[in-house]
Protein backbone atom coordinates (compact mmCIF):
# COMPACT_ATOMS: atom_id res chain seq x y z
CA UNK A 1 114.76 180.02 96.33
CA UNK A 2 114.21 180.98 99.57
CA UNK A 3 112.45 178.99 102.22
CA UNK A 4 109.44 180.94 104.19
CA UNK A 5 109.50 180.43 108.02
CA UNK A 6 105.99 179.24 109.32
CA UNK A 7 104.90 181.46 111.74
CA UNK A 8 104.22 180.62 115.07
CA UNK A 9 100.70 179.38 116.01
CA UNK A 10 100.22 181.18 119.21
CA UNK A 11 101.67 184.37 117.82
CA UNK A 12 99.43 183.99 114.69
CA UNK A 13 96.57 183.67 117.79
CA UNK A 14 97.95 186.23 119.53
CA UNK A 15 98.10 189.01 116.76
CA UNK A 16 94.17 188.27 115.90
CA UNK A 17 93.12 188.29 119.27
CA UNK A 18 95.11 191.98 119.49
CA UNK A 19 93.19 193.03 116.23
CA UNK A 20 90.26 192.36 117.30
CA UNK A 21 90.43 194.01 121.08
CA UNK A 22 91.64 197.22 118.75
CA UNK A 23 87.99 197.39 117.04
CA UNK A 24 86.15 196.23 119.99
CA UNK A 25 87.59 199.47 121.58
CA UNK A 26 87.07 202.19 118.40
CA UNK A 27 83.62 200.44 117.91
CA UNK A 28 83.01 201.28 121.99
CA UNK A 29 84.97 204.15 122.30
CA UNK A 30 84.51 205.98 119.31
CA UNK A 31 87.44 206.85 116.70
CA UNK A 32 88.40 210.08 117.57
CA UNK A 33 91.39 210.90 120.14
CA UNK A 34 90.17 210.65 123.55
CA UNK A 35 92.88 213.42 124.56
CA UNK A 36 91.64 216.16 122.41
CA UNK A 37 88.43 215.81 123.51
CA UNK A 38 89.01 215.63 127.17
CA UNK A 39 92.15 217.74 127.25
CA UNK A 40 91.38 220.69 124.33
CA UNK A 41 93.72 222.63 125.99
CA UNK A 42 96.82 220.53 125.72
CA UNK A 43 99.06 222.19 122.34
CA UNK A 44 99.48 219.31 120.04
CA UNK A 45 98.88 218.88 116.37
CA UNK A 46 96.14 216.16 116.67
CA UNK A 47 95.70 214.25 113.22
CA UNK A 48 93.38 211.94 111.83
CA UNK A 49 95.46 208.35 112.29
CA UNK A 50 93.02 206.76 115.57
CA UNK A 51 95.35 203.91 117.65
CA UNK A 52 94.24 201.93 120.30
CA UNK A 53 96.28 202.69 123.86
CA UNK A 54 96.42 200.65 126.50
CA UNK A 55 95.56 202.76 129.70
CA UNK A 56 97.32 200.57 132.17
CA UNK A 57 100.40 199.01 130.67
CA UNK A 58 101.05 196.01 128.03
CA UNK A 59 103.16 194.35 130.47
CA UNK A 60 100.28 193.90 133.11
CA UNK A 61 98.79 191.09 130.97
CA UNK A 62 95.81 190.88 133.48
CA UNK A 63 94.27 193.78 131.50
CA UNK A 64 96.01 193.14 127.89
CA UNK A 65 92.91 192.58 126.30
CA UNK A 66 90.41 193.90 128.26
CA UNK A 67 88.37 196.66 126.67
CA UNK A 68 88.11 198.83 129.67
CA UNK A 69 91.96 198.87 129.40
CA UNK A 70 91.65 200.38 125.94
CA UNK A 71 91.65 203.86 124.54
CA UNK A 72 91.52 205.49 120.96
CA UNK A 73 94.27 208.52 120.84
CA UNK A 74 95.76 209.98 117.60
CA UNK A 75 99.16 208.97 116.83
CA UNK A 76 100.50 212.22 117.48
CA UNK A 77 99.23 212.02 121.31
CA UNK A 78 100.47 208.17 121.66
CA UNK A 79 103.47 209.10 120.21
CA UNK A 80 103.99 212.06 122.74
CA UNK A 81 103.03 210.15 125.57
CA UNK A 82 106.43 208.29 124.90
CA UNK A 83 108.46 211.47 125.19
CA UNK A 84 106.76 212.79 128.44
């Protein structure tokens, strides 16, 4: 039988507190992708799966889970913003 790790309290903290900034920011921002409506022109196969993007990076933890710092793309567009 195989013993379960506990998880880490802060990192139990941490992963609710992300959650909940993600629907904070579709309930403020809507849940459609930010980039086709802004940017119709750009050619990319927008679908239906709404993520949450950080507009100024993850790393700047100043903004991490401020709501202004948040914005709902498709996954197609947050995944293409990592192969710009």
């Amino acid at each position: 039988m195989k013993k379960r790790k506990k998880k880490n309290p802060v990192k139990k903290l941490q992963t609710k507190a992300e959650n909940l900034w993600k629907k904070i920011c579709l309930k403020k921002y809507g849940k459609f992708c930010h980039v086709k409506k802004y940017y119709p022109n750009i050619n990319i196969r927008h679908i239906p799966i709404t993520q949450t993007d950080h507009c100024i990076s993850r790393t700047n933890k100043h903004f991490f889970f401020d709501t202004r710092n948040g914005t709902p793309v498709c996954a197609s567009c947050n995944m293409a913003k990592a192969f710009h």
